[in-house]
C-alpha atoms as a PDB file:
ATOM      1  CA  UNK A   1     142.284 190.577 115.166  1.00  0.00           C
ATOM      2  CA  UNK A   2     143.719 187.262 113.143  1.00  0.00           C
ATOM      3  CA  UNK A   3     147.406 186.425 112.932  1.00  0.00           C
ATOM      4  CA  UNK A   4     148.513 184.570 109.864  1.00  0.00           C
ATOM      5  CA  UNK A   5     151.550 184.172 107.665  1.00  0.00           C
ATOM      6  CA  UNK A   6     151.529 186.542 104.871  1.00  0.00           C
ATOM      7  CA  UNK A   7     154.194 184.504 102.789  1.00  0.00           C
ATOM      8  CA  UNK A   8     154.052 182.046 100.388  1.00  0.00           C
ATOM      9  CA  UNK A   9     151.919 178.832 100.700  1.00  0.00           C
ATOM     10  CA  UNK A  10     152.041 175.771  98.578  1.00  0.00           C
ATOM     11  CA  UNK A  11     149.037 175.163  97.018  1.00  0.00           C
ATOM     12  CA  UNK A  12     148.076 172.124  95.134  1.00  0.00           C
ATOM     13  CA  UNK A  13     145.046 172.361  93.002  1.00  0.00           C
ATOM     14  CA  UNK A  14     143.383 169.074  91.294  1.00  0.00           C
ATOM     15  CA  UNK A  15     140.478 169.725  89.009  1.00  0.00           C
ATOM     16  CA  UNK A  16     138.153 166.763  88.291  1.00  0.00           C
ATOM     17  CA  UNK A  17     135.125 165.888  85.835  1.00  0.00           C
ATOM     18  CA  UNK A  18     132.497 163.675  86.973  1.00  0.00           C
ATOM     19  CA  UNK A  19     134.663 162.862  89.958  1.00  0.00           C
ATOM     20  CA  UNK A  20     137.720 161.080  87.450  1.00  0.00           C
ATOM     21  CA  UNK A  21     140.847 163.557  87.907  1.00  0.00           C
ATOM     22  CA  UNK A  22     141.549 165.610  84.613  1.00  0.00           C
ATOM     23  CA  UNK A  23     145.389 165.017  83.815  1.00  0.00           C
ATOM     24  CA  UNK A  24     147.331 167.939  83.154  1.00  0.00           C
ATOM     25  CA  UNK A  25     149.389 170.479  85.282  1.00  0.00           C
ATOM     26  CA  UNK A  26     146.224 173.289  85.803  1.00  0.00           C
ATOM     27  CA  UNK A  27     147.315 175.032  88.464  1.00  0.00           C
ATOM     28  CA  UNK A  28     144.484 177.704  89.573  1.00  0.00           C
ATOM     29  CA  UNK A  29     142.769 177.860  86.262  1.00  0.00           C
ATOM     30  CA  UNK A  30     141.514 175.303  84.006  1.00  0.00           C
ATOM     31  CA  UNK A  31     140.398 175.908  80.107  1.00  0.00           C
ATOM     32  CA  UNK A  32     138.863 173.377  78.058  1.00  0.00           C
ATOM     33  CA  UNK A  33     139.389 173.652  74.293  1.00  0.00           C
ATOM     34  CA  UNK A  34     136.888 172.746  71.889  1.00  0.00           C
ATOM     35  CA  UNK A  35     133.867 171.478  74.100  1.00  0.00           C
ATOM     36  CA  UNK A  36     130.809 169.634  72.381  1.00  0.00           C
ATOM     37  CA  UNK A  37     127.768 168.160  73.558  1.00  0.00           C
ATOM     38  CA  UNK A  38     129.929 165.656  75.462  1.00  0.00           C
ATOM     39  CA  UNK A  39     130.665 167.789  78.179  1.00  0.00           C
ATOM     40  CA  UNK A  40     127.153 169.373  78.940  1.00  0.00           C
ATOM     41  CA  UNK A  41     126.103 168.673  82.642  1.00  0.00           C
ATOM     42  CA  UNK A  42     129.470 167.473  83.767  1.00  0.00           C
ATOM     43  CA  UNK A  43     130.146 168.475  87.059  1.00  0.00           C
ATOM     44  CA  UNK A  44     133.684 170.025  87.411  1.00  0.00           C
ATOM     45  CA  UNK A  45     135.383 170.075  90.782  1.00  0.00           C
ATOM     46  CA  UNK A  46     138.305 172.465  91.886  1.00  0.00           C
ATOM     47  CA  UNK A  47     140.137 170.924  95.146  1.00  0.00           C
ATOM     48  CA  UNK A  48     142.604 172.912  97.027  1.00  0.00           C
ATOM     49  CA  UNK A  49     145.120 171.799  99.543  1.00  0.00           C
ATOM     50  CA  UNK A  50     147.255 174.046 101.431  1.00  0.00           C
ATOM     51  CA  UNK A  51     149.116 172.813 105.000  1.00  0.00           C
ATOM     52  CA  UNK A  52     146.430 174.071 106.416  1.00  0.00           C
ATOM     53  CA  UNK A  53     143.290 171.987 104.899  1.00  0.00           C
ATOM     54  CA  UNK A  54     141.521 171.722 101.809  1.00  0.00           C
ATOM     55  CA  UNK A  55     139.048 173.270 100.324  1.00  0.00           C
ATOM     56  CA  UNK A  56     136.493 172.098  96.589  1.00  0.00           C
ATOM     57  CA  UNK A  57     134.240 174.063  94.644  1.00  0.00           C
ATOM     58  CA  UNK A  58     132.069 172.553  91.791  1.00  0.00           C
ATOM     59  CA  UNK A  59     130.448 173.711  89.232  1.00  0.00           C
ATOM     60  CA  UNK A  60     127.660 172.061  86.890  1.00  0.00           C
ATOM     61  CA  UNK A  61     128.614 172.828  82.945  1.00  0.00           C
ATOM     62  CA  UNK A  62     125.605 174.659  80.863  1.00  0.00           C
ATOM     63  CA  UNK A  63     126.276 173.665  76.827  1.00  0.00           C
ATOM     64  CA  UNK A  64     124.736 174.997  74.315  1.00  0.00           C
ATOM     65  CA  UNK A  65     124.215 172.767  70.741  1.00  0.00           C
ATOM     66  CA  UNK A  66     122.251 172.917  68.130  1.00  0.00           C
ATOM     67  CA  UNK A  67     119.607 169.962  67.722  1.00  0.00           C
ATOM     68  CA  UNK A  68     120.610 166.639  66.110  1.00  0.00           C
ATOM     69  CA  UNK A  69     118.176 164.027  64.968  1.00  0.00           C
ATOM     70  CA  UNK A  70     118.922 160.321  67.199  1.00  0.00           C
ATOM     71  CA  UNK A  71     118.857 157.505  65.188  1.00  0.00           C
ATOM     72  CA  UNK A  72     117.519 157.208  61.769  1.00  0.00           C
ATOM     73  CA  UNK A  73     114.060 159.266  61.423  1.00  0.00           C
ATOM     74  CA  UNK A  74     112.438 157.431  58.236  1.00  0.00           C
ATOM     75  CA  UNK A  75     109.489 154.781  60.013  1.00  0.00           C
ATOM     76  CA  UNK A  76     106.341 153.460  58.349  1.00  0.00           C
ATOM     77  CA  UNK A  77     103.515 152.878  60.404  1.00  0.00           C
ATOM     78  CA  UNK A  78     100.499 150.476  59.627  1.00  0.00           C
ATOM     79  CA  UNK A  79      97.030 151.346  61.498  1.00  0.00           C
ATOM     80  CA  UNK A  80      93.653 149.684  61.209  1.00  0.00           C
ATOM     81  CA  UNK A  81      90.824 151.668  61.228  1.00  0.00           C
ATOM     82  CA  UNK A  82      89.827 152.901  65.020  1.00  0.00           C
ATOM     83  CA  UNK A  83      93.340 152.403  66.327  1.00  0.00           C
ATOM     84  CA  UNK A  84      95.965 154.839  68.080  1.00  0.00           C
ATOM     85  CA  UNK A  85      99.318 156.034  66.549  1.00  0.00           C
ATOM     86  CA  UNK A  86     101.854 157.185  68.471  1.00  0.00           C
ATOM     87  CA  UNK A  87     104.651 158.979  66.201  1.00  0.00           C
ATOM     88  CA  UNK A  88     108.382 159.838  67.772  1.00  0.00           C
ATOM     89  CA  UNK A  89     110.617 163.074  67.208  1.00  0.00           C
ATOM     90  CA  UNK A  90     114.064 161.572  68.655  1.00  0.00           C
ATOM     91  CA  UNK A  91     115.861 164.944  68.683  1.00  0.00           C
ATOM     92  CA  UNK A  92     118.435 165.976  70.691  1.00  0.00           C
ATOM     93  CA  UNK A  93     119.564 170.205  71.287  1.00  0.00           C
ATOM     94  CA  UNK A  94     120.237 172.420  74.136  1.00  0.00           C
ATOM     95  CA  UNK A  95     118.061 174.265  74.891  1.00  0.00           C
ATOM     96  CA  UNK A  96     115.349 171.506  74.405  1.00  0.00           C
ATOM     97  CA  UNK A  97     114.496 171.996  70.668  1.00  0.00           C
ATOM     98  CA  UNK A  98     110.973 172.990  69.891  1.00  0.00           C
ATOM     99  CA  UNK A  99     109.025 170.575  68.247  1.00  0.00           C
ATOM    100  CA  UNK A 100     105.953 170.687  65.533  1.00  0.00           C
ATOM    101  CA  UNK A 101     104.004 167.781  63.580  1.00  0.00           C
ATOM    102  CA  UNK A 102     102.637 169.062  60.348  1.00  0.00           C
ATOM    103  CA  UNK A 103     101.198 166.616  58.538  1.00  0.00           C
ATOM    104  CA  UNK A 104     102.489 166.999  54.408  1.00  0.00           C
ATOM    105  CA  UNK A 105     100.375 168.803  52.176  1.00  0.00           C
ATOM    106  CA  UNK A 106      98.617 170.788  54.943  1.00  0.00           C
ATOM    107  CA  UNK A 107      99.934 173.935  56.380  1.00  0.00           C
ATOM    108  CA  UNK A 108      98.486 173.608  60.190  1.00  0.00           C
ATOM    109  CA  UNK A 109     100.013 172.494  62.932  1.00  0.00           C
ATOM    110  CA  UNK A 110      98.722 169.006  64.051  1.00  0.00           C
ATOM    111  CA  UNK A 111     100.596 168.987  67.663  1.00  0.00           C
ATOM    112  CA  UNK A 112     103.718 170.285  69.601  1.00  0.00           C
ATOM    113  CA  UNK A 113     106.240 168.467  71.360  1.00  0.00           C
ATOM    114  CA  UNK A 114     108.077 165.240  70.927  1.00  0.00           C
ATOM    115  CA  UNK A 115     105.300 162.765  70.485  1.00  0.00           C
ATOM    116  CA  UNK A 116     102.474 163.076  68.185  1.00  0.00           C
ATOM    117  CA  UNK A 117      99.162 160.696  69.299  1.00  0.00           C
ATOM    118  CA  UNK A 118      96.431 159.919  66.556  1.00  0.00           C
ATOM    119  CA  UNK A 119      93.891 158.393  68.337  1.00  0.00           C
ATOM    120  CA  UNK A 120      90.542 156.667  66.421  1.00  0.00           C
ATOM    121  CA  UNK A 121      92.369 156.271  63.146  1.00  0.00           C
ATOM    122  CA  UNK A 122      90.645 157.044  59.863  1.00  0.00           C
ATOM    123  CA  UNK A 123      91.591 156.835  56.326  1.00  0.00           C
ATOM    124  CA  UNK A 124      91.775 160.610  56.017  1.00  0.00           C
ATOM    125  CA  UNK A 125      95.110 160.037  58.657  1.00  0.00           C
ATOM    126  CA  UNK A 126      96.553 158.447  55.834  1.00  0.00           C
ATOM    127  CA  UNK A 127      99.654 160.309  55.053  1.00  0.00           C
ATOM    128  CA  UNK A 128     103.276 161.756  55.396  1.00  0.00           C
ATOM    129  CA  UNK A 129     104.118 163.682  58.939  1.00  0.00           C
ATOM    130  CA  UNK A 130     106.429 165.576  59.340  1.00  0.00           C
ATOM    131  CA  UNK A 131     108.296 167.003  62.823  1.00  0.00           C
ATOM    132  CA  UNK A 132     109.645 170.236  62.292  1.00  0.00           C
ATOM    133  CA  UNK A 133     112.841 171.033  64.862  1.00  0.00           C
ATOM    134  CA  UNK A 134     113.459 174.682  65.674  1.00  0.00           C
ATOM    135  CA  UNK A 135     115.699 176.473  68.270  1.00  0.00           C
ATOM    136  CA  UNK A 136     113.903 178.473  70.625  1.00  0.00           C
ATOM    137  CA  UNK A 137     116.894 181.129  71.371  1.00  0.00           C
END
């Protein structure tokens, strides 16, 4: 059998992101408004101090975006015949976008994923590619 003290207890609660304090009077709950991209995989961090200890909990944030395109997208590569080309998707999403390379005025897929390799270079590689970004949920 335990023995405590059934009344009141001050508690002071101090929530933190990325281990820098989040200002604000909280209490035992704290709501973000508005979150973006910004906050995904920020670890948040409850700490609880009563006169008798103190006690954290943290939590690793999950957010979901759409997929963005990094900097500008537009490149033009030069290739002698024989030679490898490596071409870049620099997209951003969560979940991980999927990627596809279709090269323009074909209809197949030419590769998945964020890089496309042409290796051994021929004149028929001449051409527009394109990466095509989808969500996957």
């Amino acid at each position: 059998m335990a023995d405590g003290n059934p009344g009141k207890t001050s508690m002071i609660y101090e929530w933190l992101r990325n281990d820098e304090v989040i200002i604000g009077d909280h209490g035992n709950e704290l709501v973000f408004d508005n979150l973006d991209k910004s906050f995904n995989g920020a670890d948040i961090q409850c700490k609880v101090t009563n006169p008798v200890g103190t006690g954290k909990s943290s939590i690793t944030l999950n957010i979901a975006y759409g997929p963005s395109f990094l900097p500008s997208m537009e490149y033009v590569y030069g290739a002698d015949p024989g030679d490898t080309v490596r071409l870049a998707c620099p997209v951003d999403g969560n979940p991980t976008p999927e990627i596809t390379w279709i090269k323009v005025g074909t209809s197949s897929v030419m590769s998945t994923g964020p890089k496309l390799t042409i290796r051994n270079v021929q004149e028929e590689n001449v051409g527009e590619y394109l990466c095509r970004v989808s969500c996957m949920k």
